[in-house]
C-alpha atoms as a PDB file:
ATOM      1  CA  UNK A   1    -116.890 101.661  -2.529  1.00  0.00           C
ATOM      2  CA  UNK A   2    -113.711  99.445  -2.190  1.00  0.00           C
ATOM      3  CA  UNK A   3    -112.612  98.788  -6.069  1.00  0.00           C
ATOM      4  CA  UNK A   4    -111.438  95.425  -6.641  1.00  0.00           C
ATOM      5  CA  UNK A   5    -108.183  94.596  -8.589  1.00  0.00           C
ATOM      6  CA  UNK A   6    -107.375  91.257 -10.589  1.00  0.00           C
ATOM      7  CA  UNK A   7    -103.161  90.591 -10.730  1.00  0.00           C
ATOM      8  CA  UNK A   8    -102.797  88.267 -13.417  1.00  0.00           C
ATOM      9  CA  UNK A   9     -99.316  87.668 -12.471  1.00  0.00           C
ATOM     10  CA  UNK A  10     -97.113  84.222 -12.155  1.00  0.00           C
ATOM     11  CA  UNK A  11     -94.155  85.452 -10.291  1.00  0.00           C
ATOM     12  CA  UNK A  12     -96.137  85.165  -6.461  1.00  0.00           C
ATOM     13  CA  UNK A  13     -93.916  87.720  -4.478  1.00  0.00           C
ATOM     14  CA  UNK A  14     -94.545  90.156  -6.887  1.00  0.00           C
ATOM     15  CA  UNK A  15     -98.430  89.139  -6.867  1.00  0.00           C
ATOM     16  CA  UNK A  16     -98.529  88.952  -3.639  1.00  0.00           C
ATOM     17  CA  UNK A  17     -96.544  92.422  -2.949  1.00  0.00           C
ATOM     18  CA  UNK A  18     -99.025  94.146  -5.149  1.00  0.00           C
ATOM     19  CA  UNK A  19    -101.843  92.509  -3.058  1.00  0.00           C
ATOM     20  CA  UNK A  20    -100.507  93.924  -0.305  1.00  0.00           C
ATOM     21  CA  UNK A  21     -99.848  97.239  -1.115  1.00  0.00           C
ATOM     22  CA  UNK A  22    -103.492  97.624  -2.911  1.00  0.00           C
ATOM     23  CA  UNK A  23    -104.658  97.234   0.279  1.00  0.00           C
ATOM     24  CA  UNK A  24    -102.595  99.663   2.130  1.00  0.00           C
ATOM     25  CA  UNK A  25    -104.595 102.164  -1.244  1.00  0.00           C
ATOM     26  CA  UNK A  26    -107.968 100.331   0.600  1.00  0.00           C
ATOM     27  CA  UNK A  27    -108.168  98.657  -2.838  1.00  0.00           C
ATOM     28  CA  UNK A  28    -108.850  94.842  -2.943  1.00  0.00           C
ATOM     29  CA  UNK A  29    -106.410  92.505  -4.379  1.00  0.00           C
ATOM     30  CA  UNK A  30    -107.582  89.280  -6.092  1.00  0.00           C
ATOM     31  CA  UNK A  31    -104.715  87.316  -7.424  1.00  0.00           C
ATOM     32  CA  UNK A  32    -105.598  84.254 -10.188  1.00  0.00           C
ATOM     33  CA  UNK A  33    -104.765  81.270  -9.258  1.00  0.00           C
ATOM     34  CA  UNK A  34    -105.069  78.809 -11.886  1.00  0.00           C
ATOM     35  CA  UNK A  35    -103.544  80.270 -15.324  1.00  0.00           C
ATOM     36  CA  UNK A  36    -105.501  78.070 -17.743  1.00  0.00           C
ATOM     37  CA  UNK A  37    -108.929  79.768 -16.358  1.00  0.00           C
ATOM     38  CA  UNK A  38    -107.721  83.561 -16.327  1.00  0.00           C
ATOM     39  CA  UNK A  39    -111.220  84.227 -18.108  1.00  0.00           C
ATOM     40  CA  UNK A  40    -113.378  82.325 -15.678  1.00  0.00           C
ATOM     41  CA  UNK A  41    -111.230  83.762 -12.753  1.00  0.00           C
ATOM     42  CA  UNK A  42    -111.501  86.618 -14.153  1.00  0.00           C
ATOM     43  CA  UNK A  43    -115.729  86.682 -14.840  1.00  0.00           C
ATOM     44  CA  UNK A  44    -116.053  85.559 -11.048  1.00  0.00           C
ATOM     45  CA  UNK A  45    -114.051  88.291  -9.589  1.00  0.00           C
ATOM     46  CA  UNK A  46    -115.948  90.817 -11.435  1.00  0.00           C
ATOM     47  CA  UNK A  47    -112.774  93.614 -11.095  1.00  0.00           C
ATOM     48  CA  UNK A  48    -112.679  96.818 -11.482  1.00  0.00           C
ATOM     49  CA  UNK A  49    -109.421  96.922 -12.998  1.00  0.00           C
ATOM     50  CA  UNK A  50    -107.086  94.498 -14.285  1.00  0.00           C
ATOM     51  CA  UNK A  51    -102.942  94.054 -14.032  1.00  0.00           C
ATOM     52  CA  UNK A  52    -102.173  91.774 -16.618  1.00  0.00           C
ATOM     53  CA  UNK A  53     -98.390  90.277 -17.337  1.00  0.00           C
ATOM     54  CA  UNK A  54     -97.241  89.854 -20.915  1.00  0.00           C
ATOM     55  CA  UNK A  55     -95.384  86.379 -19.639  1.00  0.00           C
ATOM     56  CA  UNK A  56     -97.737  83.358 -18.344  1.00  0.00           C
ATOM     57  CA  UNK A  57     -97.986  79.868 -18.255  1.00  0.00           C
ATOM     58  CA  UNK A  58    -100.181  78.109 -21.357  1.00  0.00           C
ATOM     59  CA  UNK A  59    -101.329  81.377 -22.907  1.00  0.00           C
ATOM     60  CA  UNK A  60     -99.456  85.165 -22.383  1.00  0.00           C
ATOM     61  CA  UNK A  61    -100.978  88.638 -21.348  1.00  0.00           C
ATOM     62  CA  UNK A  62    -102.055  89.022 -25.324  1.00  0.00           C
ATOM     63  CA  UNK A  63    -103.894  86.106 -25.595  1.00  0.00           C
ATOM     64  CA  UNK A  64    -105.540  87.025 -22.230  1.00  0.00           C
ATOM     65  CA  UNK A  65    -106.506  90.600 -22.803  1.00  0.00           C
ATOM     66  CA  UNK A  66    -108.070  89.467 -25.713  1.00  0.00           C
ATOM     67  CA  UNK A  67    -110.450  87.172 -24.881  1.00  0.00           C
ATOM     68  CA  UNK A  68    -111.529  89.863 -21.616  1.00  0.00           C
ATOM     69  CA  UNK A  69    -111.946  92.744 -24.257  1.00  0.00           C
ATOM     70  CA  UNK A  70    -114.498  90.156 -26.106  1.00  0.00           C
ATOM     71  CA  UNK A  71    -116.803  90.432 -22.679  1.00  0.00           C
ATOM     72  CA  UNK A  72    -115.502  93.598 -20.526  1.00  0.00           C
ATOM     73  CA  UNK A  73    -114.485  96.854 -21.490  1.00  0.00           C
ATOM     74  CA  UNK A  74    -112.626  96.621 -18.008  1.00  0.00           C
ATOM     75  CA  UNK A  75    -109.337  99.196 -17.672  1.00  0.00           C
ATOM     76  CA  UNK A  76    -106.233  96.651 -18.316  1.00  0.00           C
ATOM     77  CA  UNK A  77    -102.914  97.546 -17.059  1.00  0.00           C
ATOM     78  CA  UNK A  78     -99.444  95.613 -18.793  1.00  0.00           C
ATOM     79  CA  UNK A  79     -96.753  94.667 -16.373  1.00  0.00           C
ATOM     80  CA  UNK A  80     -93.731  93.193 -18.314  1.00  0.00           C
ATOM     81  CA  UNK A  81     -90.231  93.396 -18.100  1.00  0.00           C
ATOM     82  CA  UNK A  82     -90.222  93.405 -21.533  1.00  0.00           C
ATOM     83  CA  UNK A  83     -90.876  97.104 -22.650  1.00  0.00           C
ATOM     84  CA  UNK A  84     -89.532  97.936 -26.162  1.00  0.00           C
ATOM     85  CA  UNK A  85     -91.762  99.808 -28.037  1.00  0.00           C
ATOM     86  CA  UNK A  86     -92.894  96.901 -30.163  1.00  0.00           C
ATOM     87  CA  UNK A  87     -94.228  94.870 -27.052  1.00  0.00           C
ATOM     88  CA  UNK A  88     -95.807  98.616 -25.507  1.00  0.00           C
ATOM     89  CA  UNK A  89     -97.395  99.231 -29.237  1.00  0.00           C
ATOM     90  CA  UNK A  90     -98.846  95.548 -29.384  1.00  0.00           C
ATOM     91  CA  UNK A  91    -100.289  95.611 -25.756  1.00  0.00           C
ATOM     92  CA  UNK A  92    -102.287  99.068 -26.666  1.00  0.00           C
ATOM     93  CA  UNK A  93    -103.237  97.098 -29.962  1.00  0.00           C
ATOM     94  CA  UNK A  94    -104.740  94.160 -28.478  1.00  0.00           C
ATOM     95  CA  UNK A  95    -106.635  96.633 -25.864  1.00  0.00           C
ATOM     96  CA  UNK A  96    -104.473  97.976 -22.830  1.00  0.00           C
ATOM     97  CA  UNK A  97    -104.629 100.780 -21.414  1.00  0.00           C
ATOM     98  CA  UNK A  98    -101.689 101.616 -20.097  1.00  0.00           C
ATOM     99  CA  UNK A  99     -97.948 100.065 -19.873  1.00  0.00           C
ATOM    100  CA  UNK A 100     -95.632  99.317 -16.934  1.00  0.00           C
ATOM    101  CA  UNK A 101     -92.108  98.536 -17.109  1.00  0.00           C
ATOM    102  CA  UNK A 102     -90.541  96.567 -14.233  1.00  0.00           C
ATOM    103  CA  UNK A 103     -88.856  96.781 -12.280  1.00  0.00           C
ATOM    104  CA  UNK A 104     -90.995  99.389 -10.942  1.00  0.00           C
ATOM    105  CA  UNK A 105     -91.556 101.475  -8.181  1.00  0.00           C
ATOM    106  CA  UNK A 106     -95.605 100.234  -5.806  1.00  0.00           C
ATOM    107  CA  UNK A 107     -96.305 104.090  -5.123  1.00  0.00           C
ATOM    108  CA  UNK A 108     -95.888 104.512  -8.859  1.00  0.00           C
ATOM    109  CA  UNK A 109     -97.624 101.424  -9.875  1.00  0.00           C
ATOM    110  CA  UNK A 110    -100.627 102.487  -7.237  1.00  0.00           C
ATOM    111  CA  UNK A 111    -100.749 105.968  -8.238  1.00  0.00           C
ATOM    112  CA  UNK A 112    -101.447 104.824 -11.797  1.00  0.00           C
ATOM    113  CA  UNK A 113    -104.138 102.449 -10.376  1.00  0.00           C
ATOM    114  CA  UNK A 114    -105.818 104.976  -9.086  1.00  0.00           C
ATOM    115  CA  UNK A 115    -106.250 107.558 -12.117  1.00  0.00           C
ATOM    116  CA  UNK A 116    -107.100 105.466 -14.246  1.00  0.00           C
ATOM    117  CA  UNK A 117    -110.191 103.948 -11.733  1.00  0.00           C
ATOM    118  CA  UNK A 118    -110.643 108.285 -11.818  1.00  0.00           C
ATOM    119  CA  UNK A 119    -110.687 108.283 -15.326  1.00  0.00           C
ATOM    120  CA  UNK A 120    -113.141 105.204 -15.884  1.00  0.00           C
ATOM    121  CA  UNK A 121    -115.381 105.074 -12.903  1.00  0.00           C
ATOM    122  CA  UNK A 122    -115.840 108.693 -12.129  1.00  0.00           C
ATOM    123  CA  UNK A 123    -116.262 109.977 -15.267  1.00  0.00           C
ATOM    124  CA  UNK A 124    -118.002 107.079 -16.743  1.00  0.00           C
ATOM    125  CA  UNK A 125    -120.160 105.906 -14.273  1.00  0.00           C
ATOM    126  CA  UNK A 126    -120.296 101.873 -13.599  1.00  0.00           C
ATOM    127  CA  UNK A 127    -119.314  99.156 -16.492  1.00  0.00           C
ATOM    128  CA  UNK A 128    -121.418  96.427 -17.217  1.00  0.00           C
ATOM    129  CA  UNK A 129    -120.872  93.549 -14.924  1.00  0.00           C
ATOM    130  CA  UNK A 130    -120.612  89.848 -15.596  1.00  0.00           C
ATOM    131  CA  UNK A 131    -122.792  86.679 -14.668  1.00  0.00           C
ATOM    132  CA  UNK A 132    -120.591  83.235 -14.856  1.00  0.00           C
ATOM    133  CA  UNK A 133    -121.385  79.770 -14.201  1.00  0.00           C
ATOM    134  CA  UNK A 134    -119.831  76.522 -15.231  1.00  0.00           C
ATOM    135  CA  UNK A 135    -117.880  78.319 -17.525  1.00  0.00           C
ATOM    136  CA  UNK A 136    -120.737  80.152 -19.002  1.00  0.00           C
ATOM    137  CA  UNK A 137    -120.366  84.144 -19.350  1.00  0.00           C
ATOM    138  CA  UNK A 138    -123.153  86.165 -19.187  1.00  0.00           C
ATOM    139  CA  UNK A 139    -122.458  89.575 -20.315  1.00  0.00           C
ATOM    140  CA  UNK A 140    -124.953  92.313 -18.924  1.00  0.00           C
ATOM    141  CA  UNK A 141    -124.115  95.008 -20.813  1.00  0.00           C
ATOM    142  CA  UNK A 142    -124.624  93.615 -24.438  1.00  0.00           C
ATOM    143  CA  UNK A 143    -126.450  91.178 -23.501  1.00  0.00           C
ATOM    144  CA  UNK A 144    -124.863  88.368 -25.120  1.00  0.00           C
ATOM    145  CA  UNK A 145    -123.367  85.023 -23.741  1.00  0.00           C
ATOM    146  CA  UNK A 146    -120.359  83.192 -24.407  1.00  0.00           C
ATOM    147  CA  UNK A 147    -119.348  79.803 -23.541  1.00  0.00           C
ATOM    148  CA  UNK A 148    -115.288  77.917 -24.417  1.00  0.00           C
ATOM    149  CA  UNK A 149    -115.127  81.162 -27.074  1.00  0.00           C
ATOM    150  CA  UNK A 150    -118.439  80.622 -29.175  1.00  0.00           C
ATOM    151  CA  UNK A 151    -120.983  83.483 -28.463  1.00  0.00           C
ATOM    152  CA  UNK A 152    -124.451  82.657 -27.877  1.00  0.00           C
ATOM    153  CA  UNK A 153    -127.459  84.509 -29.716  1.00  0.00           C
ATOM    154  CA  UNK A 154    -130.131  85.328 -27.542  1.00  0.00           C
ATOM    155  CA  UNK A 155    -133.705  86.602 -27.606  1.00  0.00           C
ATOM    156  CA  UNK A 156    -135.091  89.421 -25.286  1.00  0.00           C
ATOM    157  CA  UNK A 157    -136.893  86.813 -23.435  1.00  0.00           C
ATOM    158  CA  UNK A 158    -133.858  84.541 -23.425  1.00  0.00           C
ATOM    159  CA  UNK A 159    -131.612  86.843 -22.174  1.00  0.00           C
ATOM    160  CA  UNK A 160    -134.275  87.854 -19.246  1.00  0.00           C
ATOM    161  CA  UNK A 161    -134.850  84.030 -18.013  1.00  0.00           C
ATOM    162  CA  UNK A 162    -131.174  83.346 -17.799  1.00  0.00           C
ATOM    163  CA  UNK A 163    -130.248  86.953 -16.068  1.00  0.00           C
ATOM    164  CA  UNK A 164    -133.092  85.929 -13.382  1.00  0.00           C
ATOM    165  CA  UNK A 165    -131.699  82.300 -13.358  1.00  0.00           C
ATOM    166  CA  UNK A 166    -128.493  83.118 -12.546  1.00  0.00           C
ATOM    167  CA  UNK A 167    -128.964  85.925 -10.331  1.00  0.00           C
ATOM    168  CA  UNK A 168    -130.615  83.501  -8.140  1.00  0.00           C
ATOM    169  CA  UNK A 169    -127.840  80.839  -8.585  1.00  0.00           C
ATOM    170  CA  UNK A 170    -128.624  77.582  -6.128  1.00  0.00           C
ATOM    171  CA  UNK A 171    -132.183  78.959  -5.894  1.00  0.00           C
ATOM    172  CA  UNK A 172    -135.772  78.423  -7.101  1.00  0.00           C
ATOM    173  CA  UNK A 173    -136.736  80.978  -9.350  1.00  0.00           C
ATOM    174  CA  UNK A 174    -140.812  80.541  -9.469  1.00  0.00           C
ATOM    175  CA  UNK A 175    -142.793  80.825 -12.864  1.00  0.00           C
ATOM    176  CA  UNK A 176    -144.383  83.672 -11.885  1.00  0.00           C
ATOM    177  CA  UNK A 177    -141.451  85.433 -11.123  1.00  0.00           C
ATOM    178  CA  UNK A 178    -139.992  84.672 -14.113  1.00  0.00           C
ATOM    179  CA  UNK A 179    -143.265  85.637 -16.168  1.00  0.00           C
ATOM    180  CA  UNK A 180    -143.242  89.101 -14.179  1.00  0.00           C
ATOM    181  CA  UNK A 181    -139.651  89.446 -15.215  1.00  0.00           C
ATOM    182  CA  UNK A 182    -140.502  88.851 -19.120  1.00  0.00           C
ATOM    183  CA  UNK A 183    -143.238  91.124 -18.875  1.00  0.00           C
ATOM    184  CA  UNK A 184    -140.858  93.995 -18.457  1.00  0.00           C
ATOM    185  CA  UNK A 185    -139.515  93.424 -21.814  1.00  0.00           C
ATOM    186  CA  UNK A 186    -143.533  94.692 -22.660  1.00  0.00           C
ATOM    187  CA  UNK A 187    -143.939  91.680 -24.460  1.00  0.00           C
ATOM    188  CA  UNK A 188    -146.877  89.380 -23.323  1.00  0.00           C
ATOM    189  CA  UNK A 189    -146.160  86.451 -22.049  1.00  0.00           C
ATOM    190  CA  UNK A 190    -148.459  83.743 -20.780  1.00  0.00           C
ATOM    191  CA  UNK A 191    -147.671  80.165 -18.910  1.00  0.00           C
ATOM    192  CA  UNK A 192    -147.055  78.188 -22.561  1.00  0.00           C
ATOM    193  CA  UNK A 193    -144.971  81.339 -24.219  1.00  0.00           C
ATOM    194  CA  UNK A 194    -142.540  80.510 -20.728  1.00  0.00           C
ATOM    195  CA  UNK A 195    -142.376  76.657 -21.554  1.00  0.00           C
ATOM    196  CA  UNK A 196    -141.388  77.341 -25.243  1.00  0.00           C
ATOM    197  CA  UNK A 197    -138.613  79.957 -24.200  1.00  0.00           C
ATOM    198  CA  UNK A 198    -137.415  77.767 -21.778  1.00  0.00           C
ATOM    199  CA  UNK A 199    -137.049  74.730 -24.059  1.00  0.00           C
ATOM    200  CA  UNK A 200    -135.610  77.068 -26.736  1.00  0.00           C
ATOM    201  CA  UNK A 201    -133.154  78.537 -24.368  1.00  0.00           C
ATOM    202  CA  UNK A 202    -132.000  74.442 -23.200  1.00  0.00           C
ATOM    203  CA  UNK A 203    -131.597  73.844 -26.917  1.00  0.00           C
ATOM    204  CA  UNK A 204    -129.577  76.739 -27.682  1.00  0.00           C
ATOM    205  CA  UNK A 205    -127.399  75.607 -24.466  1.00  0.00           C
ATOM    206  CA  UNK A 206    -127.405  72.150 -25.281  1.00  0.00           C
ATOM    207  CA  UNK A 207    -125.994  72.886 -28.602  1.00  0.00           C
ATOM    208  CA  UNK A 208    -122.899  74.121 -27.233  1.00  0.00           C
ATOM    209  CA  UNK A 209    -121.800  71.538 -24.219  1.00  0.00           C
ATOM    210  CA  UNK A 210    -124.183  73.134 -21.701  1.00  0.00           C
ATOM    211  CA  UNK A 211    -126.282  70.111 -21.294  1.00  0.00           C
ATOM    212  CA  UNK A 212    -128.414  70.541 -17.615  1.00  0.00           C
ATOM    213  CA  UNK A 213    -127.582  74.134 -17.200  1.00  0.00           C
ATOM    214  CA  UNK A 214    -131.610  74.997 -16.213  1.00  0.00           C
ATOM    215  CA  UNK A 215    -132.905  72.774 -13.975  1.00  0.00           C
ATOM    216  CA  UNK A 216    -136.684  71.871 -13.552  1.00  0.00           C
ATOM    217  CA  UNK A 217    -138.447  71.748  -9.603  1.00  0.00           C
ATOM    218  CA  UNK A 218    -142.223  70.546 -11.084  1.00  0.00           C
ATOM    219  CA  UNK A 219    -144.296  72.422  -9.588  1.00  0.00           C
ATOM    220  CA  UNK A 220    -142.005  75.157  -7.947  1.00  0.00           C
ATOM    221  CA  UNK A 221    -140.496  77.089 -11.253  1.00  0.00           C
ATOM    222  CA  UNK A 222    -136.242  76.467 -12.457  1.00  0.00           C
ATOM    223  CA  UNK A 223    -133.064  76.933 -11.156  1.00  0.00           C
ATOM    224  CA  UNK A 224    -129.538  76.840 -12.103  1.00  0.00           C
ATOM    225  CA  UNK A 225    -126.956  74.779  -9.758  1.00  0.00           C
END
């Protein structure tokens, strides 16, 4: 598998030159683009390791690396020019796992990448991925969902209806599909149980700006657009 990299850089030769040489190391470069959405960018790249720059437009590589450790146990790498020990203590603080001074040298930088994918994918197996939409984050591995930094209780059933909603993004999900799905959670569920998780779930969504999120095709089953 070709592991994907996110360069949360500003500075766009560097970006770029790291882009390029990840691919010469057949990895895949995916640079952010807009710096006030590093999360969303972030949650629809789905990487498998992040390089992450202590000095950003609107919000720095701290502020950044927390909010991805509050959905994604994801292997962060610092860049920064600034490398006392007090900015290399507070990046391993706030969740990093590892520290790179620049200048420095691509083969290094690359060489790095690559043990610590070793380390985390190897060893470990996969991560958890992500689902996002409309700025929505759907966290598959604890199974919670966040939305403009407020997390999102969810039932069992919850959960399940929005996974199979969003997995199918743009298309109709049919009521018996999503009854089959619930029924996996070996709880019973019959036509009216569906109606009342789906109106709970809109609620829940409504409550926090996500107004419209499910969609209803009468007499075809939901979707999310």
């Amino acid at each position: 598998m070709k592991y994907r990299i996110f360069i949360v850089e500003d500075d766009k030769a560097i970006a770029e030159a790291i882009k390029g040489q990840c691919e010469k190391w057949d990895l895949e470069g995916v640079c952010v683009e807009n710096f006030h959405q590093v999360l969303l960018e972030f949650a629809a790249a789905a990487p498998h390791l992040v390089l992450l720059d202590i000095g950003l437009p609107c919000f720095n590589g701290y502020h950044w690396c927390g909010e991805i450790r509050k959905i994604s146990k994801v292997p962060i790498i610092f860049l920064s020019s600034a490398a006392d020990n007090m900015n290399i203590v507070m990046a391993m603080n706030m969740g990093g796992d590892d520290f790179i001074a620049k200048p420095f040298d691509q083969t290094v930088l690359m060489a790095k990448i690559q043990a610590l994918l070793r380390r985390t994918y190897d060893f470990a197996g996969e991560t958890a991925g992500i689902l996002q939409h409309r700025g929505a984050i759907l966290n598959l591995g604890d199974h919670s969902l966040r939305y403009q930094g407020t997390e999102i209780e969810l039932s069992k059933n919850e959960y399940r209806i929005l996974l199979l909603l969003l997995e199918a993004k743009g298309n109709v999900v049919s009521r018996s599909r999503l009854m089959e799905g619930l029924w996996q959670t070996d709880c019973f569920v019959d036509d009216n149980t569906l109606t009342v998780n789906i109106n709970r779930l809109r609620k829940r969504l409504e409550q926090v700006g996500l107004a419209d999120f499910i969609t209803t095709k009468f007499g075809e089953g939901y979707l999310i657009l």
